[in-house]
Protein backbone atom coordinates (compact mmCIF):
# COMPACT_ATOMS: atom_id res chain seq x y z
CA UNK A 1 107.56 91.88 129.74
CA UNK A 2 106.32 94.56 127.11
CA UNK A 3 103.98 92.49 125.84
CA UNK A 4 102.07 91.73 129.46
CA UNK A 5 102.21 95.20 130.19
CA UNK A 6 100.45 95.68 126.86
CA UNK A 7 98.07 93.28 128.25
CA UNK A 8 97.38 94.60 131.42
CA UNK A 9 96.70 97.90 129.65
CA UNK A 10 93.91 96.37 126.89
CA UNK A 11 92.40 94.58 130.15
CA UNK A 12 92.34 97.51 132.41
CA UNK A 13 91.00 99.55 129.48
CA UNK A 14 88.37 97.49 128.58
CA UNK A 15 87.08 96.65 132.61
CA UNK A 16 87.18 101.15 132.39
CA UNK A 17 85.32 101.50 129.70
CA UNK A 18 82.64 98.37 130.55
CA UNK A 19 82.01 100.14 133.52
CA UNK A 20 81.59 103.30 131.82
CA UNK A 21 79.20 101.96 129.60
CA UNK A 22 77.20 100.73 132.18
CA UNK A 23 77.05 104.43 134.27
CA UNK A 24 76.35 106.07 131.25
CA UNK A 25 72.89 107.81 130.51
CA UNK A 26 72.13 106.00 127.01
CA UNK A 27 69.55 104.19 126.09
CA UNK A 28 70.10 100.19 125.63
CA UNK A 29 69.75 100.23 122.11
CA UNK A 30 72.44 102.64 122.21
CA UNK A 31 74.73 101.14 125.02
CA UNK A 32 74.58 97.88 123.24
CA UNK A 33 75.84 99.07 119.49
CA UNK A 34 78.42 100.86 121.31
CA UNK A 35 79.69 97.62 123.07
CA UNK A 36 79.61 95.90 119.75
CA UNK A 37 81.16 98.92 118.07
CA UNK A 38 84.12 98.66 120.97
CA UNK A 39 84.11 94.66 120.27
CA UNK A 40 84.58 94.72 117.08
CA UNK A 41 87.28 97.20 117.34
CA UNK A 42 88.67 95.24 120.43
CA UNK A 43 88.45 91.59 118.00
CA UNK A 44 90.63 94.11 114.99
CA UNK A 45 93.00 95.17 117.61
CA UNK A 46 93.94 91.35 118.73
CA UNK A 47 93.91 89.75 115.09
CA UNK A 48 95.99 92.69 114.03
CA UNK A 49 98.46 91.86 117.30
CA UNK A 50 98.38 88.70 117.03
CA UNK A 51 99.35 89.20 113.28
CA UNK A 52 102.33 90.98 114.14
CA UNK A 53 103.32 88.80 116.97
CA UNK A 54 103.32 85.67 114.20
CA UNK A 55 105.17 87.38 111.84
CA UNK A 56 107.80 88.72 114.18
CA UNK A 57 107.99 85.18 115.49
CA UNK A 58 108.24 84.10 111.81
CA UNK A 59 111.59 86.30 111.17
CA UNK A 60 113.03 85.26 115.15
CA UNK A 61 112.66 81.25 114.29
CA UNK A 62 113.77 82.06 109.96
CA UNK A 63 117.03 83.80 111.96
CA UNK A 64 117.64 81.04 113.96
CA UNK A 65 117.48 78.15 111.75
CA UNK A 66 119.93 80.45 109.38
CA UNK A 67 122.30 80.41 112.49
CA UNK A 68 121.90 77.29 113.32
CA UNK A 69 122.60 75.71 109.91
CA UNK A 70 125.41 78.21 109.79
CA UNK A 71 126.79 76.44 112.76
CA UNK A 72 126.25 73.09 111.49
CA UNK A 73 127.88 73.90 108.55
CA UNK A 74 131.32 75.60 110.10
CA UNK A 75 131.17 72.62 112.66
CA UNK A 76 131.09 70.01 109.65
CA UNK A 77 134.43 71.93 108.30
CA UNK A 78 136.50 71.94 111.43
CA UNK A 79 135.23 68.12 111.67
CA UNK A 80 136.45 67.49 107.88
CA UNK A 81 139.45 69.23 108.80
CA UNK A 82 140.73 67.13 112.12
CA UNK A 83 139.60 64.20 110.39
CA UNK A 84 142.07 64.93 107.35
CA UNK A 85 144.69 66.23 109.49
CA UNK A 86 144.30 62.89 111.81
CA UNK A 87 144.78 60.81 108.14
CA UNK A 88 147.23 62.60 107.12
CA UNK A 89 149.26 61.83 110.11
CA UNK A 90 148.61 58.48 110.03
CA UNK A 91 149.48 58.24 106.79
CA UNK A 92 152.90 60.28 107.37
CA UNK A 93 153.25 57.56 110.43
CA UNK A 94 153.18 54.36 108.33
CA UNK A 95 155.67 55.85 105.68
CA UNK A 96 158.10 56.91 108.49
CA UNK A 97 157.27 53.27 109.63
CA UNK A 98 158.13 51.75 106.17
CA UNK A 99 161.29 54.12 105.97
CA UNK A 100 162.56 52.74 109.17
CA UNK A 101 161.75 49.20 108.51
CA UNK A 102 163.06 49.52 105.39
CA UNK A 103 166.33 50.39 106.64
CA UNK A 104 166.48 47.95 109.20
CA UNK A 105 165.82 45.72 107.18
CA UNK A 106 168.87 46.61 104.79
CA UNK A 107 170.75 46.99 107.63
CA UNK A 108 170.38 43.31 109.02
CA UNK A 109 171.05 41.97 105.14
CA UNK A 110 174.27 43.65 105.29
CA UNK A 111 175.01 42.91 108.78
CA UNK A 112 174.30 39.16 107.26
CA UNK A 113 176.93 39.14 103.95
């Protein structure tokens, strides 16, 4: 929003000072150097912008790759982390398996002699 107001002001500031120009009392030699004069200065204004612009741009997309690998990364733990809990309890379900097969299985050789 800034920036088109910023915009609207180098627009309506150059259409003021074209017409200017143009009801002034100079001769064309004159007129015309001060047109390039205000051209050039006009071209420096919008490279400088437009340098800014990139290099605020620059630091907005550098800030949000940082986040965004920061993001991946914590996501990639908590991943790590349910997938070792989820072994873990597997795990701890086949011993409790084993224990309770194993003594069952004691149990029916006794049962047996």
């Amino acid at each position: 929003m800034a920036e088109s107001r910023g915009l609207w002001f180098l627009v309506g500031l150059s259409l003021g000072t074209l017409a200017g120009v143009l009801y002034a009392p100079q001769s064309g030699e004159k007129t015309r150097e001060m047109l390039r004069s205000k051209a050039d200065e006009g071209r420096d204004l919008m490279q400088r912008t437009a340098g800014d612009v990139r290099q605020q741009m620059n630091q907005r997309v550098t800030t949000m790759r940082d986040q965004a690998t920061d993001i991946a990364d914590r996501g990639r733990q908590v991943v790590n982390r349910q997938l070792d809990q989820f072994q873990a309890a597997v795990e701890a379900g086949k011993q409790a398996y084993r224990e309770a097969a194993g003594v069952e299985n004691k149990g029916d050789a006794a049962s047996q002699l």
